[in-house]
PDB file of N, CA and C in Angstrom:
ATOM      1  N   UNK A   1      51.324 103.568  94.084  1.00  0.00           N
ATOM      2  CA  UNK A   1      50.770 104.801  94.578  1.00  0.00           C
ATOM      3  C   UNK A   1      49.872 105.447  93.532  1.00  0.00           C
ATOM      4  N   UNK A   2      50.364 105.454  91.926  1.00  0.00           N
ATOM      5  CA  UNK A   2      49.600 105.837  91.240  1.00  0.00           C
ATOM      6  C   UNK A   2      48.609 105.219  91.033  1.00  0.00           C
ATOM      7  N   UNK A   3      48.202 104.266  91.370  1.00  0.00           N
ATOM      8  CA  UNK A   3      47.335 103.482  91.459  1.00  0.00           C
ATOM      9  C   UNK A   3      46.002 103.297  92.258  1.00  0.00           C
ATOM     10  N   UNK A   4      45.868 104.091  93.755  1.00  0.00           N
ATOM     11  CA  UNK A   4      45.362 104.279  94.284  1.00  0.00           C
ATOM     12  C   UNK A   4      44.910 105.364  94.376  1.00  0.00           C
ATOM     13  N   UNK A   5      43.389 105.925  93.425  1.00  0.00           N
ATOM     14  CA  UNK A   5      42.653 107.093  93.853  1.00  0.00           C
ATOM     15  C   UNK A   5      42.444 107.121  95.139  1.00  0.00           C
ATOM     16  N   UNK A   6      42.501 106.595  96.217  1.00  0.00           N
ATOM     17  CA  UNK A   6      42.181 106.688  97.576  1.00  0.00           C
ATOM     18  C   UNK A   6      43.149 108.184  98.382  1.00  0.00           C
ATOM     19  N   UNK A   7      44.517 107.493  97.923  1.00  0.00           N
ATOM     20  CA  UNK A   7      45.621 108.368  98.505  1.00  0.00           C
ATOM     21  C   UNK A   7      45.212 109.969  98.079  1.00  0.00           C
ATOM     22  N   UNK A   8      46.114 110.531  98.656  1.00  0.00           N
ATOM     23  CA  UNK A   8      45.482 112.538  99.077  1.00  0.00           C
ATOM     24  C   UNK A   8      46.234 112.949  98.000  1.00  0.00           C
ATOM     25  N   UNK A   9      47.681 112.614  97.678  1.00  0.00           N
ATOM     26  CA  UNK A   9      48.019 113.436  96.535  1.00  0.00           C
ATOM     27  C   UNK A   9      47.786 112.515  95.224  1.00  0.00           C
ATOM     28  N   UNK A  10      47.096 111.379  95.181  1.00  0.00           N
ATOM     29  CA  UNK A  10      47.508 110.661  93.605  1.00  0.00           C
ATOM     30  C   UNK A  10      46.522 111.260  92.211  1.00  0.00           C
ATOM     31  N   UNK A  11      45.798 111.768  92.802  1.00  0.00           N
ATOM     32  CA  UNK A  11      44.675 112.507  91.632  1.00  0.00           C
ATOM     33  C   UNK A  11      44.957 114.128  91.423  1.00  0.00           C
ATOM     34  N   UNK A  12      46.077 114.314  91.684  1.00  0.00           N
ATOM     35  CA  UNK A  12      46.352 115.779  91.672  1.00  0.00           C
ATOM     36  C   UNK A  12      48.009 115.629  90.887  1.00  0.00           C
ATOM     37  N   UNK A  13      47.713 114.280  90.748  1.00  0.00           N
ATOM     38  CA  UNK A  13      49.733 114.363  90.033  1.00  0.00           C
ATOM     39  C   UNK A  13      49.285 113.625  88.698  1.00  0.00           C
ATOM     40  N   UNK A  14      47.897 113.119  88.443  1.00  0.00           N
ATOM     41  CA  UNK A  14      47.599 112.324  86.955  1.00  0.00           C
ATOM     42  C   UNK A  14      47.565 113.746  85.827  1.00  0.00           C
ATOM     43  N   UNK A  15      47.614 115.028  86.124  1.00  0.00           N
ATOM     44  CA  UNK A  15      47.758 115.926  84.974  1.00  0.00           C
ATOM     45  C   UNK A  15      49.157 116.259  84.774  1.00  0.00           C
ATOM     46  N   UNK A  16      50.343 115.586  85.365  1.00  0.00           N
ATOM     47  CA  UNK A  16      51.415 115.745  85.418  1.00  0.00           C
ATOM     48  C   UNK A  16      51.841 114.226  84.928  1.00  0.00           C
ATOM     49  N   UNK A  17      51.525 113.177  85.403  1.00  0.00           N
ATOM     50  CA  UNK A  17      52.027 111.956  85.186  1.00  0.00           C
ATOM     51  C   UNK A  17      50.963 111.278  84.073  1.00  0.00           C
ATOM     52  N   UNK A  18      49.755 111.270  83.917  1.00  0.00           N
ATOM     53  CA  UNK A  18      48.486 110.723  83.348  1.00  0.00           C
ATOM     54  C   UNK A  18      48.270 109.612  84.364  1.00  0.00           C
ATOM     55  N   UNK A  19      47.165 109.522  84.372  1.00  0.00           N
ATOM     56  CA  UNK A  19      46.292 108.727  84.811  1.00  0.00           C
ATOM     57  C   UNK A  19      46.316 106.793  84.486  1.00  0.00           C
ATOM     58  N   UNK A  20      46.875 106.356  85.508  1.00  0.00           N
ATOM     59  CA  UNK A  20      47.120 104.881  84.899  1.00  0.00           C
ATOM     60  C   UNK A  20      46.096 103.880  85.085  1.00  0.00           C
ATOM     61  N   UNK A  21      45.428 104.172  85.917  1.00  0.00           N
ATOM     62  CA  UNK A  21      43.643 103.269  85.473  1.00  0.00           C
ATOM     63  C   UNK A  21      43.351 103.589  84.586  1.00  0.00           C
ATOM     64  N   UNK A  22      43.111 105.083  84.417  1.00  0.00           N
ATOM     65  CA  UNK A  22      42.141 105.072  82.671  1.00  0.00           C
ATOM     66  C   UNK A  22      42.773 104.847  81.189  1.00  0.00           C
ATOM     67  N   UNK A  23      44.001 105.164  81.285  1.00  0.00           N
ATOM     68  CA  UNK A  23      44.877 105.592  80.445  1.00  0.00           C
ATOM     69  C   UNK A  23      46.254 104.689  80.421  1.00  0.00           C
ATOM     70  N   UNK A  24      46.101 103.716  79.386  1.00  0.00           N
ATOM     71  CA  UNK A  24      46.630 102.135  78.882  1.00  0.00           C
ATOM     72  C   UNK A  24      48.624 102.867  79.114  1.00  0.00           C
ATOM     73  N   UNK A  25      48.577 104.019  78.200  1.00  0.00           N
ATOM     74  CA  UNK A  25      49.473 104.554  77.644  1.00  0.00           C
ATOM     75  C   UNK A  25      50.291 105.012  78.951  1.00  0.00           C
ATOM     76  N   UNK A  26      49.612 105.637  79.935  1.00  0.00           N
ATOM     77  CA  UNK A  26      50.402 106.122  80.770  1.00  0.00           C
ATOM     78  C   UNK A  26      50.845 105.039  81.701  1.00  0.00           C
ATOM     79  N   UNK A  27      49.902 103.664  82.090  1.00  0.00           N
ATOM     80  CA  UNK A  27      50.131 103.107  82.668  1.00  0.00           C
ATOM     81  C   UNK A  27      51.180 102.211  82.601  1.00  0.00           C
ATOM     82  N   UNK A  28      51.733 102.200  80.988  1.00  0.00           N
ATOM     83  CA  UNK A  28      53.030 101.391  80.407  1.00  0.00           C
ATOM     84  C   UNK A  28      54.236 102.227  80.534  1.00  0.00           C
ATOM     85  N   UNK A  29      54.035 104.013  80.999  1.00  0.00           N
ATOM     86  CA  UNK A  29      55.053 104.481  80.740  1.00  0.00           C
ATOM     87  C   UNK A  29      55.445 104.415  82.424  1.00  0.00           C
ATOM     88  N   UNK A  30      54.526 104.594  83.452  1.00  0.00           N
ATOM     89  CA  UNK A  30      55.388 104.514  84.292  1.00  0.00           C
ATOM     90  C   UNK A  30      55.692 103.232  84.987  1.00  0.00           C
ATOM     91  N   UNK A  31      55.399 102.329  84.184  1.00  0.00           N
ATOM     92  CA  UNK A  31      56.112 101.097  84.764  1.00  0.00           C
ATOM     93  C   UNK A  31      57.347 100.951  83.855  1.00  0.00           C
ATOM     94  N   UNK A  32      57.108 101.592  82.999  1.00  0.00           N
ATOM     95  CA  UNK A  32      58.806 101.419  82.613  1.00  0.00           C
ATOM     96  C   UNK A  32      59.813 102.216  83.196  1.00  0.00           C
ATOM     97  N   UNK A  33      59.306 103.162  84.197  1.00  0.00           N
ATOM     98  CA  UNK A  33      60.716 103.740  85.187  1.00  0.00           C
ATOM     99  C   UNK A  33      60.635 103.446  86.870  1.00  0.00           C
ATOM    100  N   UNK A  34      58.583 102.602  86.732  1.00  0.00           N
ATOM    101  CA  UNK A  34      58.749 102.037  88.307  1.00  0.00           C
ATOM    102  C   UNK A  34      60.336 100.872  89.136  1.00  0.00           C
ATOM    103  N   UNK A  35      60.563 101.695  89.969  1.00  0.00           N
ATOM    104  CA  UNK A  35      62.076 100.667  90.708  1.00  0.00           C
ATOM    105  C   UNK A  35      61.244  99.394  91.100  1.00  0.00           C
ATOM    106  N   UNK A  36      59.945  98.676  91.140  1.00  0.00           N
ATOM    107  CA  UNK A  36      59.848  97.628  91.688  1.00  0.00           C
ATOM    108  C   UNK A  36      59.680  96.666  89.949  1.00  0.00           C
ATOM    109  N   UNK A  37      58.815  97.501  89.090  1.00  0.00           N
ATOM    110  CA  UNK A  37      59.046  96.668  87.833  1.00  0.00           C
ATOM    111  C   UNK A  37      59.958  96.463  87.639  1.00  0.00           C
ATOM    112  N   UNK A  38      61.019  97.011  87.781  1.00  0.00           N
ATOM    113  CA  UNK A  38      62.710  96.681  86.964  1.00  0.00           C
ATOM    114  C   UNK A  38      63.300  96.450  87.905  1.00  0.00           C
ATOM    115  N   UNK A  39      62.768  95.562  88.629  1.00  0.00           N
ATOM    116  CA  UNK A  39      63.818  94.379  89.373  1.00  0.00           C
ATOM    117  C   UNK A  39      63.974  93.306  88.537  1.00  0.00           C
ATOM    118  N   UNK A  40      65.401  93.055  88.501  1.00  0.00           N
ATOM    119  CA  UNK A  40      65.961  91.890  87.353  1.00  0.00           C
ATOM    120  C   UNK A  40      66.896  90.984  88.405  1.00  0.00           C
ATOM    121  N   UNK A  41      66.838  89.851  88.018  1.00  0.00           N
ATOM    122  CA  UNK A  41      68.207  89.041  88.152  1.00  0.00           C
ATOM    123  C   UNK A  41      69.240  89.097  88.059  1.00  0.00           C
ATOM    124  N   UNK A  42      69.590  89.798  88.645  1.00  0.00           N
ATOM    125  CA  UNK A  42      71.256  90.348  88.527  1.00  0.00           C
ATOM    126  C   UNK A  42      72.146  90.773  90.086  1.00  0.00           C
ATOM    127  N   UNK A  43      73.025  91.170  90.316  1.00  0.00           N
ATOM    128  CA  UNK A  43      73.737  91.471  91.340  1.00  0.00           C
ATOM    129  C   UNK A  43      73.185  93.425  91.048  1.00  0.00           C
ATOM    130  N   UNK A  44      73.462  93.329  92.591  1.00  0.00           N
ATOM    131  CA  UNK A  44      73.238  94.554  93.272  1.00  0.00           C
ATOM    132  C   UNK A  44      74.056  95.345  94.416  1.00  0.00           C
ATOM    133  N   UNK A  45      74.276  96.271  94.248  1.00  0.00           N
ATOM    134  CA  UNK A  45      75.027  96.812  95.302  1.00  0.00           C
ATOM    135  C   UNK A  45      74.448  96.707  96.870  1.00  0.00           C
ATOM    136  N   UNK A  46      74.835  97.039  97.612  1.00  0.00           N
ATOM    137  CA  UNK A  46      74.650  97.280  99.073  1.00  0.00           C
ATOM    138  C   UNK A  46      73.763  98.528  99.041  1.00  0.00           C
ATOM    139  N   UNK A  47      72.717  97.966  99.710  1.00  0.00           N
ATOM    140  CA  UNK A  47      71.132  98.822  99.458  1.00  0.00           C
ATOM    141  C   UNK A  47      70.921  99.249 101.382  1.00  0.00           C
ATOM    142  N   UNK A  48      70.288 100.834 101.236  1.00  0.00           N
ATOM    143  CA  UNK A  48      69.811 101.040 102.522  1.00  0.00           C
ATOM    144  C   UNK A  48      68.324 101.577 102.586  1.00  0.00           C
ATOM    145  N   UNK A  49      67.486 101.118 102.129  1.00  0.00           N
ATOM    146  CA  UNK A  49      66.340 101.399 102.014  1.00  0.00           C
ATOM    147  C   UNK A  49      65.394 101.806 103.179  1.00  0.00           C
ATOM    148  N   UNK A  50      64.484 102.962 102.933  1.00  0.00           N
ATOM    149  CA  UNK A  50      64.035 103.238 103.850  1.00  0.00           C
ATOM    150  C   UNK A  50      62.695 103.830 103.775  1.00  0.00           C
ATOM    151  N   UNK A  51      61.834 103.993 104.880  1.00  0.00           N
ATOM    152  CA  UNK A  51      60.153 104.171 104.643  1.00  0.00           C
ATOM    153  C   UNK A  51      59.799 104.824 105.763  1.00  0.00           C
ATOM    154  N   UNK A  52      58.656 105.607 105.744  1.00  0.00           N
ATOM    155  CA  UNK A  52      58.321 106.182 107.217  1.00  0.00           C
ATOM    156  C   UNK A  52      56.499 105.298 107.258  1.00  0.00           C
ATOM    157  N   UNK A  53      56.299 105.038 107.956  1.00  0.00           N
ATOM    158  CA  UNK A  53      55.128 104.477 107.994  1.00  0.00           C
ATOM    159  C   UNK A  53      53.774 105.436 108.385  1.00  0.00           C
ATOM    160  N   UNK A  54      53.952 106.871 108.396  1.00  0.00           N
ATOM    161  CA  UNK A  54      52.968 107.797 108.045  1.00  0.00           C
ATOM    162  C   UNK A  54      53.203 108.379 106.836  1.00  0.00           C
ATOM    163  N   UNK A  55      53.960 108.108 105.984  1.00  0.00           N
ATOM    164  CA  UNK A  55      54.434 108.819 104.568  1.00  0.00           C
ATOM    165  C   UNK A  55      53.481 108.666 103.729  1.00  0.00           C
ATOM    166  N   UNK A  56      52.314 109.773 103.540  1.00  0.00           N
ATOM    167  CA  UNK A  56      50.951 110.029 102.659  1.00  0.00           C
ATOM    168  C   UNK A  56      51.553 109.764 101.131  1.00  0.00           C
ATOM    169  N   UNK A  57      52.818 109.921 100.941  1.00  0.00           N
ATOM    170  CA  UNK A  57      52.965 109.894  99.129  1.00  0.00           C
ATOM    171  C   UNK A  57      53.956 108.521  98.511  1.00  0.00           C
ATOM    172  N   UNK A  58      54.815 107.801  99.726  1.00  0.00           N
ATOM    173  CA  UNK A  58      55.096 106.868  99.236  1.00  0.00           C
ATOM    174  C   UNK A  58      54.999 106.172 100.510  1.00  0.00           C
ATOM    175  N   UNK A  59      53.593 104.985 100.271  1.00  0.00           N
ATOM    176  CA  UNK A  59      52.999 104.249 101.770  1.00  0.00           C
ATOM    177  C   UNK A  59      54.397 103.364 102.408  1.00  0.00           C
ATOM    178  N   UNK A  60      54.259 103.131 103.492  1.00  0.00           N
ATOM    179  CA  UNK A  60      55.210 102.514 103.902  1.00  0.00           C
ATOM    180  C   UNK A  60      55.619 100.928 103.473  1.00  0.00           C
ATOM    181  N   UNK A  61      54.283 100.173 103.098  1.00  0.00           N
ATOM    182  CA  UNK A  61      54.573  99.244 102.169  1.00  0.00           C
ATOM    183  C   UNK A  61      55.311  98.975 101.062  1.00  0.00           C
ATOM    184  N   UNK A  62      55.466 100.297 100.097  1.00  0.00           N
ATOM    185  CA  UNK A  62      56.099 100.069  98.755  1.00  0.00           C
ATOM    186  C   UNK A  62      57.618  99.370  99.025  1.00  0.00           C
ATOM    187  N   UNK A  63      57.987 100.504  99.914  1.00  0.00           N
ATOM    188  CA  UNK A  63      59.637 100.445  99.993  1.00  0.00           C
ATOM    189  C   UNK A  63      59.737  98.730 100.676  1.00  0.00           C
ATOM    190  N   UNK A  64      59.207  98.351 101.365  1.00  0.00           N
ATOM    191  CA  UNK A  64      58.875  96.962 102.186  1.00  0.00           C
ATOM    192  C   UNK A  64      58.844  95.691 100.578  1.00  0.00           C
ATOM    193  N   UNK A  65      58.005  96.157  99.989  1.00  0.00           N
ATOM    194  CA  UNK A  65      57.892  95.295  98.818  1.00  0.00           C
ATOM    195  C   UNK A  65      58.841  94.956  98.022  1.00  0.00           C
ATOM    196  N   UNK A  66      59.361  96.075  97.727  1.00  0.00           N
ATOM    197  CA  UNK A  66      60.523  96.082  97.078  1.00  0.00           C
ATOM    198  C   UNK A  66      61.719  95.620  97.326  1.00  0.00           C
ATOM    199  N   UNK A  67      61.933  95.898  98.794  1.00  0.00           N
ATOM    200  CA  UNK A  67      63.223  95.116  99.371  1.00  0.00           C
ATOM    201  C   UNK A  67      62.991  93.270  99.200  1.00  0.00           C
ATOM    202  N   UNK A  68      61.871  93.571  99.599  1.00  0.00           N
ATOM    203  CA  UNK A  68      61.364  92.156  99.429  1.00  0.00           C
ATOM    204  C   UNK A  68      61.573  91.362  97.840  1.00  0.00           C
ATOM    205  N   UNK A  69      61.431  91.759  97.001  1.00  0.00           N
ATOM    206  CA  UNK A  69      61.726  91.490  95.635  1.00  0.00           C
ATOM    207  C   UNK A  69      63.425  91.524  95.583  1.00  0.00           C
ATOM    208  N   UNK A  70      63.779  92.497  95.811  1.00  0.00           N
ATOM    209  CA  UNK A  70      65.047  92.746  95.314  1.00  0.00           C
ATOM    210  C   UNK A  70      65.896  91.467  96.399  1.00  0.00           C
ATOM    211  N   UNK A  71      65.426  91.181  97.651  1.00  0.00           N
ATOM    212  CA  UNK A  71      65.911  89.944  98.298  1.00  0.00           C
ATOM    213  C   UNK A  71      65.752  88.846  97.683  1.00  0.00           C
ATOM    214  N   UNK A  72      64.498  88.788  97.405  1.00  0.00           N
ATOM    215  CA  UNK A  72      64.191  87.188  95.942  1.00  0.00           C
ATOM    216  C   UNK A  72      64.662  86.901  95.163  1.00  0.00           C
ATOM    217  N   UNK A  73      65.044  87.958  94.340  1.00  0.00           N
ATOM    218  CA  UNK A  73      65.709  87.694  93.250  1.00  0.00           C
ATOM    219  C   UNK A  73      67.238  88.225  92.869  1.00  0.00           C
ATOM    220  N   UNK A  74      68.303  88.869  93.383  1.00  0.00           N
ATOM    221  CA  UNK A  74      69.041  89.553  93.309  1.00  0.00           C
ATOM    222  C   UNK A  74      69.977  88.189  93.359  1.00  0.00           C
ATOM    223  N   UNK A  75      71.484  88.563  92.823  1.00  0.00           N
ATOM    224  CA  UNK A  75      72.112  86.983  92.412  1.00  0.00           C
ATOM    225  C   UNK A  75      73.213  87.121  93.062  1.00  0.00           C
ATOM    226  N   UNK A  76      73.417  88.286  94.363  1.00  0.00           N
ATOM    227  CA  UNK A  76      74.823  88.908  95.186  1.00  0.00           C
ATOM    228  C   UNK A  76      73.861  88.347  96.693  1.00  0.00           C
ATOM    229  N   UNK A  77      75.465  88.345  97.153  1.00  0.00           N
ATOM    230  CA  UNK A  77      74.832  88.167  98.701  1.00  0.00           C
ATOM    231  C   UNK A  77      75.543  89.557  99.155  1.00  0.00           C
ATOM    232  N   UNK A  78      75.149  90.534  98.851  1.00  0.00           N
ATOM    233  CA  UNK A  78      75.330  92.102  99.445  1.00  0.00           C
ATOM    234  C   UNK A  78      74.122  92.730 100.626  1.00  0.00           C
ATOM    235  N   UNK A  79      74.774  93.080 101.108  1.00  0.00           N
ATOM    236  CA  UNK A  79      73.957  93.375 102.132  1.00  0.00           C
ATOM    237  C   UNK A  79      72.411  94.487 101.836  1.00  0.00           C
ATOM    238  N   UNK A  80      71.476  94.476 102.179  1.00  0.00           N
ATOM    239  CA  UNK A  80      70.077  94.832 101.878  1.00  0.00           C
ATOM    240  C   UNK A  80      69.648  95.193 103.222  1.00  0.00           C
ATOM    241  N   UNK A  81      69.465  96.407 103.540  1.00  0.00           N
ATOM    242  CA  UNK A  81      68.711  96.830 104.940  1.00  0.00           C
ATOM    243  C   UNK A  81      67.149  97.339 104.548  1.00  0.00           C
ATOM    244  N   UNK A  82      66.457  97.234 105.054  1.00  0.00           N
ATOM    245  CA  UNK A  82      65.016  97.925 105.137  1.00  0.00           C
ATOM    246  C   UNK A  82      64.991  98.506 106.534  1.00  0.00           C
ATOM    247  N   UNK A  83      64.717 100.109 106.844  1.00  0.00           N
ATOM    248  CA  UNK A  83      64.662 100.517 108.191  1.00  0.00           C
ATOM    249  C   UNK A  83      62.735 101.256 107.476  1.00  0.00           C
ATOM    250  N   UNK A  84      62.426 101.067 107.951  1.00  0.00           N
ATOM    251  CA  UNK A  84      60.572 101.939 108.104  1.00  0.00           C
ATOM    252  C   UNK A  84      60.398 102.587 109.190  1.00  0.00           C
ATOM    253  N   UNK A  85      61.177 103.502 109.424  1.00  0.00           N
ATOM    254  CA  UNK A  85      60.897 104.602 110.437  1.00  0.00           C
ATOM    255  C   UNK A  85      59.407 104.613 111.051  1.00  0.00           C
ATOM    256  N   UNK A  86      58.822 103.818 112.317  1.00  0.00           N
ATOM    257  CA  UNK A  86      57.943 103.902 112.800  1.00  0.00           C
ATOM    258  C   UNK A  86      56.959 105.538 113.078  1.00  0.00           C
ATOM    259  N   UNK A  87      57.903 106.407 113.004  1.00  0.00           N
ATOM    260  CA  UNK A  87      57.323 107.795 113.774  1.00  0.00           C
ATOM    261  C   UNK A  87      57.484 108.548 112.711  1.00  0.00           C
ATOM    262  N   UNK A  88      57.516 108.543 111.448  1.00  0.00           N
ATOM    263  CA  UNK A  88      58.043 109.347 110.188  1.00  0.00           C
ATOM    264  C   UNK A  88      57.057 109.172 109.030  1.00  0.00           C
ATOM    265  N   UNK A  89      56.519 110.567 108.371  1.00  0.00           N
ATOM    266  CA  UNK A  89      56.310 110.400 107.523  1.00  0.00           C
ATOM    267  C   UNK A  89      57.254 110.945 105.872  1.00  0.00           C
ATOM    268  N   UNK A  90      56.960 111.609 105.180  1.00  0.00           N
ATOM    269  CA  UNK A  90      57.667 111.506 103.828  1.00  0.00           C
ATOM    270  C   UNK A  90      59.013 112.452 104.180  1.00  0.00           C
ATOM    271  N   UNK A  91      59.391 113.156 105.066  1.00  0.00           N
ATOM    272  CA  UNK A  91      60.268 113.833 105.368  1.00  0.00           C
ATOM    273  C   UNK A  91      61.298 113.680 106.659  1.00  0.00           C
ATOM    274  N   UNK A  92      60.866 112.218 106.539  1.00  0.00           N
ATOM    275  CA  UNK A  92      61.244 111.867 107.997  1.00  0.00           C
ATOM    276  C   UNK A  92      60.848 112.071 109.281  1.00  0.00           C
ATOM    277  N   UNK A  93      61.598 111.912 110.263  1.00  0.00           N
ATOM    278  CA  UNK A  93      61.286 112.087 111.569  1.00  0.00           C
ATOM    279  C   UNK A  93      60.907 114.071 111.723  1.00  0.00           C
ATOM    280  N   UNK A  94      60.022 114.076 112.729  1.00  0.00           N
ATOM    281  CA  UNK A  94      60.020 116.118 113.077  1.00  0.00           C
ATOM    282  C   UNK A  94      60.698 115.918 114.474  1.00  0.00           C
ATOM    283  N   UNK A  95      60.775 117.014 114.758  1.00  0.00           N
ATOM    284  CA  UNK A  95      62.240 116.935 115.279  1.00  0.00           C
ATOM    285  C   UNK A  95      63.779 117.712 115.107  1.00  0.00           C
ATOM    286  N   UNK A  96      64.387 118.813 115.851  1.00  0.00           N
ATOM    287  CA  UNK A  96      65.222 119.439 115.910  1.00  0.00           C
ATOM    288  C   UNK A  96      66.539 118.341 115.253  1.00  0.00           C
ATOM    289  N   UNK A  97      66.785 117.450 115.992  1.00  0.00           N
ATOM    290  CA  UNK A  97      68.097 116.536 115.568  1.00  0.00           C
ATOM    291  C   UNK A  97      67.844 115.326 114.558  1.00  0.00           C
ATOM    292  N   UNK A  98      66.291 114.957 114.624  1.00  0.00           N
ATOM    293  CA  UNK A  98      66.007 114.089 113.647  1.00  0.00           C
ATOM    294  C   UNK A  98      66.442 113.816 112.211  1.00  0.00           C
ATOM    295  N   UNK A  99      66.143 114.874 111.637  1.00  0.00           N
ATOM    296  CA  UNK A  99      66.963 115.053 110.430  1.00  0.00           C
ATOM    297  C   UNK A  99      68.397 114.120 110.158  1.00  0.00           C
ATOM    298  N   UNK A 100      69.133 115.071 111.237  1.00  0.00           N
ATOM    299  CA  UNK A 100      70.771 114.920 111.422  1.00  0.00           C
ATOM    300  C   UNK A 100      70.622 113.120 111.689  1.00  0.00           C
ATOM    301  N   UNK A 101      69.912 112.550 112.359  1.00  0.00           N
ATOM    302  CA  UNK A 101      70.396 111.000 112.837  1.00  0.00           C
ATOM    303  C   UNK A 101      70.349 110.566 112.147  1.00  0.00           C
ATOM    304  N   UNK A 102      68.963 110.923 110.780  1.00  0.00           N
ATOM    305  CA  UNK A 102      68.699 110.115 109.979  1.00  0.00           C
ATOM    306  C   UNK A 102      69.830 110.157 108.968  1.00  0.00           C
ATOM    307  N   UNK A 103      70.181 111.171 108.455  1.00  0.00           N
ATOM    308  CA  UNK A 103      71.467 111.378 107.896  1.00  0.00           C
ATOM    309  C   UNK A 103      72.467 110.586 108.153  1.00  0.00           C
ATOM    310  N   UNK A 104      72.727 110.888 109.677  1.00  0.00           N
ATOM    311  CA  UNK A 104      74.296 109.580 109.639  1.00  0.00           C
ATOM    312  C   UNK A 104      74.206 108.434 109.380  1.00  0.00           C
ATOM    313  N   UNK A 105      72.183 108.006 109.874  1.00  0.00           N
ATOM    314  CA  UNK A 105      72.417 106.549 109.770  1.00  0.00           C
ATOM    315  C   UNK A 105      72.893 106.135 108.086  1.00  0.00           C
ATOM    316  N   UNK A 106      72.558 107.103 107.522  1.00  0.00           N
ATOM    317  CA  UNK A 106      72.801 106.902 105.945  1.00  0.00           C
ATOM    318  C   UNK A 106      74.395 106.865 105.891  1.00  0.00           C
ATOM    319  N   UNK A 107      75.181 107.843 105.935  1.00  0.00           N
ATOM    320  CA  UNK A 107      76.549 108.165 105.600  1.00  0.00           C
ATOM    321  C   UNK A 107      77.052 106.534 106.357  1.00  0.00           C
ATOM    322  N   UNK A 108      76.709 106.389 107.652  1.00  0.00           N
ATOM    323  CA  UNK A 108      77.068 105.447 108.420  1.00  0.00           C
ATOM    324  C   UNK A 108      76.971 104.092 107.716  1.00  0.00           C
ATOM    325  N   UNK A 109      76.018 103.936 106.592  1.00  0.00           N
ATOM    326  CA  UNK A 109      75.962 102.756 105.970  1.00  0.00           C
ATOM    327  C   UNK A 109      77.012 102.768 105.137  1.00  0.00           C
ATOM    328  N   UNK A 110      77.118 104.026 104.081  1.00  0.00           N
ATOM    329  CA  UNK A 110      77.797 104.394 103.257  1.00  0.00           C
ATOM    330  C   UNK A 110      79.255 103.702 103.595  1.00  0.00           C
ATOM    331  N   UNK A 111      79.774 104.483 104.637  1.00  0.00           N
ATOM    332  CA  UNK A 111      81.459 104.376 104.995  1.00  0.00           C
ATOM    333  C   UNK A 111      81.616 102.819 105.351  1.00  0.00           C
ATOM    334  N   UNK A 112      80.114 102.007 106.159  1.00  0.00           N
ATOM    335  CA  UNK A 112      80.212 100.942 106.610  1.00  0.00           C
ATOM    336  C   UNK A 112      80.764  99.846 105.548  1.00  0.00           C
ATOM    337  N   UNK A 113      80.160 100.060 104.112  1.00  0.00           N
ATOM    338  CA  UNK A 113      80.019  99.441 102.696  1.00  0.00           C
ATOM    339  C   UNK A 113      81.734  99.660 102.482  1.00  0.00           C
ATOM    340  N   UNK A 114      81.716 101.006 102.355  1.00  0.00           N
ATOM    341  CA  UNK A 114      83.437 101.323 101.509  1.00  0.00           C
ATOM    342  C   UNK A 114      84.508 100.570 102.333  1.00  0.00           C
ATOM    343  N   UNK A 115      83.896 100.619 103.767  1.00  0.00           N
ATOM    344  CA  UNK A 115      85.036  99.357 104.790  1.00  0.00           C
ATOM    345  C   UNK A 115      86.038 101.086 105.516  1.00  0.00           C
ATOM    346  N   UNK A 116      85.490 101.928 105.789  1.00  0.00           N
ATOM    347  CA  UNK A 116      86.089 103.180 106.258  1.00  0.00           C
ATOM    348  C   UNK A 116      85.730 103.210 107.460  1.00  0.00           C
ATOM    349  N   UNK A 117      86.338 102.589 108.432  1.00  0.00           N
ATOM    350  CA  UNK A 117      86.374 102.929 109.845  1.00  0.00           C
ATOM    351  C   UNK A 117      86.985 104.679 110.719  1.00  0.00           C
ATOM    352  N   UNK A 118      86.325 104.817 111.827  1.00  0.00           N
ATOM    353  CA  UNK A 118      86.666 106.209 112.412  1.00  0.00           C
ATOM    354  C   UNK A 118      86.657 105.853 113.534  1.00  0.00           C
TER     355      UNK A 118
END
């Protein structure tokens, strides 16, 4: 994302983050806390990842990529969901109850993982 002057907010967050095209320095610092650089070979917990595919600040691709990596290389057979909310952008679904579904579907993974039936 920082990467793309195209996007609406990424040139308005380089006086906060620096600028990683122009600027060598900044571009090493945030790949050292980017989640897709520091995918390693290792085991991983039970992941519920998620994306809205109008989301102006994190495109719906990233989160897609990443699952994608973290499926390649991860050394657990734990379960890995990717949901990309078709109708959502960075705040999710709009919508009176939207919010709330999106929520359970989360908790719902949560309890699903711990093995907590209701």
């Amino acid at each position: 994302t920082m990467l793309d002057a195209e996007l609406p907010l990424t040139p308005g967050e380089w006086p906060e983050w620096g600028n990683p095209i122009e600027v060598p320095a900044a571009f090493a610092l945030i790949r050292s806390y980017s989640p897709y650089d520091n995918v390693r070979a290792q085991a991983y917990p039970p992941m519920f990842i998620s994306g809205g595919l109008n989301d102006p600040r994190v495109t719906y691709w990233e989160p897609a990529k990443w699952a994608a990596k973290l499926r390649h290389v991860k050394t657990d057979d734990h379960l890995l969901l990717l949901k990309t909310n078709m109708g959502a952008g960075h705040g999710g679904k709009s919508g009176r109850f939207e919010s709330l579904r999106e929520a359970a579907e989360e908790h719902a993974f949560v309890l699903w993982q711990l093995g907590i039936e209701g």
